[in-house]
N, C-alpha and C. Protein backbone atom coordinates (compact mmCIF):
# COMPACT_ATOMS: atom_id res chain seq x y z
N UNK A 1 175.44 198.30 5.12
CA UNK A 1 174.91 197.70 3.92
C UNK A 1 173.94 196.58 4.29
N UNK A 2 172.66 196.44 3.46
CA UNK A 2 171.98 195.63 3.95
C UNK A 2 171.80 194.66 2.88
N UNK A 3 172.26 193.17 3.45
CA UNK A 3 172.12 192.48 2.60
C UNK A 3 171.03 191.09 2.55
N UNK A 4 170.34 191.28 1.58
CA UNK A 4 169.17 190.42 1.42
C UNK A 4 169.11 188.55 0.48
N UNK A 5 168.46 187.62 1.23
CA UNK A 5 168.70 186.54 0.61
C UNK A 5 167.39 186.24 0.01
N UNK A 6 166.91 185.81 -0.95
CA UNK A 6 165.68 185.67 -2.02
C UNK A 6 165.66 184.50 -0.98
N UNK A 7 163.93 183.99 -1.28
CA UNK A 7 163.19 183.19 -0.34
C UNK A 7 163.98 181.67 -0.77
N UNK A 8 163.84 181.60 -1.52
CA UNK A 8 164.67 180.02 -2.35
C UNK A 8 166.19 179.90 -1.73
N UNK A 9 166.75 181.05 -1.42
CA UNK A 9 168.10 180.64 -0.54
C UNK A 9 168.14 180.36 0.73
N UNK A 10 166.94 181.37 1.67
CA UNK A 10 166.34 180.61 2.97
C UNK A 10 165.93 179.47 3.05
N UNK A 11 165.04 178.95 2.43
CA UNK A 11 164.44 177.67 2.17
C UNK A 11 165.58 176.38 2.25
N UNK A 12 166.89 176.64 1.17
CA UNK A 12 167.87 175.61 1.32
C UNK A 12 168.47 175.56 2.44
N UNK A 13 168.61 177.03 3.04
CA UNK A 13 169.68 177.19 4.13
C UNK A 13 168.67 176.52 5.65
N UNK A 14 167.41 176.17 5.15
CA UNK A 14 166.97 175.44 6.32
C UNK A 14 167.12 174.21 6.12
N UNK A 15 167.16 173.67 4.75
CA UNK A 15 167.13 172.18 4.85
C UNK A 15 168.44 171.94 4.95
N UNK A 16 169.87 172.42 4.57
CA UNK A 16 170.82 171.73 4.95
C UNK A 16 171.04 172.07 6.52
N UNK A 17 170.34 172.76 7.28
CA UNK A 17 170.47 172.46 9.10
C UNK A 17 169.59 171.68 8.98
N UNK A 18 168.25 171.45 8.74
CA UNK A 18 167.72 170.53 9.59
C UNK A 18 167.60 169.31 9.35
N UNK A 19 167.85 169.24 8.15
CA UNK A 19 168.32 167.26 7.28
C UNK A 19 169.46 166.84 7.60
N UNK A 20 170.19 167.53 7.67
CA UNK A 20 171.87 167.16 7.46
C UNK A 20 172.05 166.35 6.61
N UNK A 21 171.74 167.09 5.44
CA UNK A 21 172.01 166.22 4.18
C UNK A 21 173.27 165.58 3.67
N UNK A 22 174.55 166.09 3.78
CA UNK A 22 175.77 165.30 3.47
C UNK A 22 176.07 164.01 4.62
N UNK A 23 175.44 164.18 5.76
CA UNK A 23 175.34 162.78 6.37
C UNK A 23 174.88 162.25 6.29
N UNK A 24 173.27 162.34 5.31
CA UNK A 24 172.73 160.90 5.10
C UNK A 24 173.26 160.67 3.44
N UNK A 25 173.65 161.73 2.58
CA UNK A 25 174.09 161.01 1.43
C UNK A 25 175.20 159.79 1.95
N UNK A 26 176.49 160.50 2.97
CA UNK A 26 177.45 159.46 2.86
C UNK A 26 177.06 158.10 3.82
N UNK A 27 175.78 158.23 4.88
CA UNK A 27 175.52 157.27 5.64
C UNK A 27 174.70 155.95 4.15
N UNK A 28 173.93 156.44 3.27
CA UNK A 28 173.64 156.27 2.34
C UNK A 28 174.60 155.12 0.87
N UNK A 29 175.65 156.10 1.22
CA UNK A 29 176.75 155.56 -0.21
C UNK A 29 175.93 156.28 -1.61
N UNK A 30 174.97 157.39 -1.38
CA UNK A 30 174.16 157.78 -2.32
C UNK A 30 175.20 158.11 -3.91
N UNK A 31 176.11 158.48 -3.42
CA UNK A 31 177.31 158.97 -4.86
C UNK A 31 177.91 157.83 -4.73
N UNK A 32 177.89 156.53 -4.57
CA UNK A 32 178.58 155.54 -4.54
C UNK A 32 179.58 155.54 -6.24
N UNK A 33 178.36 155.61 -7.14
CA UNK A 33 178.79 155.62 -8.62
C UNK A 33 178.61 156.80 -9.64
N UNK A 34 178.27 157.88 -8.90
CA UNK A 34 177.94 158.79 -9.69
C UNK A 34 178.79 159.47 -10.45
N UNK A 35 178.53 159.90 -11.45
CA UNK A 35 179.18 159.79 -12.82
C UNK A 35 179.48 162.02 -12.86
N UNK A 36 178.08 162.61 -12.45
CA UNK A 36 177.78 163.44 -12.84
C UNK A 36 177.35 164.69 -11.67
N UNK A 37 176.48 164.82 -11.67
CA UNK A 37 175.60 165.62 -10.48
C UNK A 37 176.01 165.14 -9.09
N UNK A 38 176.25 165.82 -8.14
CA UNK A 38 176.21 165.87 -6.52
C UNK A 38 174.56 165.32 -6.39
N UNK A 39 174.28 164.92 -5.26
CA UNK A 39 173.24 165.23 -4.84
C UNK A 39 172.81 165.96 -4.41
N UNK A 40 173.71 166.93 -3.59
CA UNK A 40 172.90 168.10 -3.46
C UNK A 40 172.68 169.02 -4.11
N UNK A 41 173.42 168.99 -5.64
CA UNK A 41 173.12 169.98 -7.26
C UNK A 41 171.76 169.47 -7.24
N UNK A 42 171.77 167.64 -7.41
CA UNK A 42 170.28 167.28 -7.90
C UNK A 42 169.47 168.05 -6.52
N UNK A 43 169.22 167.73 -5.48
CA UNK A 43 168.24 168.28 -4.81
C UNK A 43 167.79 169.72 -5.45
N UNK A 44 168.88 170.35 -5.32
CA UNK A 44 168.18 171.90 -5.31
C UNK A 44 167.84 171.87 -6.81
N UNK A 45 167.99 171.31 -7.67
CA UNK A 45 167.85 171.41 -9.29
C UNK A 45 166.00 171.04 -9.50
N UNK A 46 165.74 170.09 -8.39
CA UNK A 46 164.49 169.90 -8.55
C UNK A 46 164.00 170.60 -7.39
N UNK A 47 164.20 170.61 -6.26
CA UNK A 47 163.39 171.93 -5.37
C UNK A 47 162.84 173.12 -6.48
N UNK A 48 164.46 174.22 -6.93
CA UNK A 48 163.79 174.61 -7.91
C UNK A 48 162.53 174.50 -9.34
N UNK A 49 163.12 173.94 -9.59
CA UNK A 49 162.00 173.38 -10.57
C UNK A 49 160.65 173.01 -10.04
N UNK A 50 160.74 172.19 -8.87
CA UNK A 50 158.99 172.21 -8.24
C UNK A 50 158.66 173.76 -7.90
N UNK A 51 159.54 174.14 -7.12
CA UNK A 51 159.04 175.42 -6.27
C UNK A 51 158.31 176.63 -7.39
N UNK A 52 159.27 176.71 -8.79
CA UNK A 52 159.17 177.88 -9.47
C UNK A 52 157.99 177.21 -10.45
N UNK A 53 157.54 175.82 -10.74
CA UNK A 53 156.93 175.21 -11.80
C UNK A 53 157.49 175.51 -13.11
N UNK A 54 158.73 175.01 -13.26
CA UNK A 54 159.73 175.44 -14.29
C UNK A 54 158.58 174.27 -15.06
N UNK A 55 159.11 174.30 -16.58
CA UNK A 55 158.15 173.45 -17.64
C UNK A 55 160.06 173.06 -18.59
N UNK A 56 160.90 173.73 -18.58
CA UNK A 56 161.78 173.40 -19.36
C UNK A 56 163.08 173.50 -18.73
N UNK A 57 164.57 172.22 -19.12
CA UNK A 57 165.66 172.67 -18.83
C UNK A 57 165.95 174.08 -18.51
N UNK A 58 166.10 175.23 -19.37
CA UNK A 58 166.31 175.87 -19.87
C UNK A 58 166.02 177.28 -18.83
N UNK A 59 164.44 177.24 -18.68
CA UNK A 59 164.01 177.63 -17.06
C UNK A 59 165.02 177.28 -16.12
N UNK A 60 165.13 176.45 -15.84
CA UNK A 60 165.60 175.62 -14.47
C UNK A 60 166.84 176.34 -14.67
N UNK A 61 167.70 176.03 -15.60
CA UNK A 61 169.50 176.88 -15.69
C UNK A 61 169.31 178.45 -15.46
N UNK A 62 168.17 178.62 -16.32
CA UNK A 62 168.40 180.46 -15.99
C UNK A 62 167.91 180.94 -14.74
N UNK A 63 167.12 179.98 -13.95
CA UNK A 63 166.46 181.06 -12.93
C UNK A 63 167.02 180.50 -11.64
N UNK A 64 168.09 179.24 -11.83
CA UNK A 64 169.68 178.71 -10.67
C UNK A 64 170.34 180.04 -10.77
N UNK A 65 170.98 180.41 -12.03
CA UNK A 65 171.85 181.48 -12.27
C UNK A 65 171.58 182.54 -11.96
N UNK A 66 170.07 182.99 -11.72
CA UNK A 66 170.25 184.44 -10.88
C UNK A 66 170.36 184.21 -9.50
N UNK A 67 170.06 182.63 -8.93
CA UNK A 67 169.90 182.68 -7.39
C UNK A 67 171.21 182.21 -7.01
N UNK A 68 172.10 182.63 -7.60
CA UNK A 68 173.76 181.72 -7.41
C UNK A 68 174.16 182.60 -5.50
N UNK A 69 174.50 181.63 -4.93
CA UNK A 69 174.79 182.50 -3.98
C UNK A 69 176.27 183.03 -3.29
């Protein structure tokens, strides 16, 4: 079986190797108070949205939900 990852899931799967993003959120204290969102929901919430030129919420929820991985 051959299984394929859409370009937007490569893309993340490089930045969490080459940022190491949960070590600079907690080197950070970035969720110190956060109420709501991860940071790394927010990251990819706006990656998406730049990458696809979403214009509305609404975009942004439906076109996360087909790339759920």
């Amino acid at each position: 079986m051959i299984k394929a990852a859409s370009l937007f899931s490569q893309i993340l799967s490089t930045i969490r190797i080459a940022a190491n993003f949960d070590n600079l959120v907690a080197k950070h204290e970035a969720e110190k108070n956060a109420k709501g969102f991860e940071s790394k929901t927010q990251l990819v919430s706006m990656l998406f949205c730049h990458l696809a030129k979403a214009d509305s919420l609404r975009e942004i929820a439906g076109g996360l939900a087909c790339c759920k991985e």
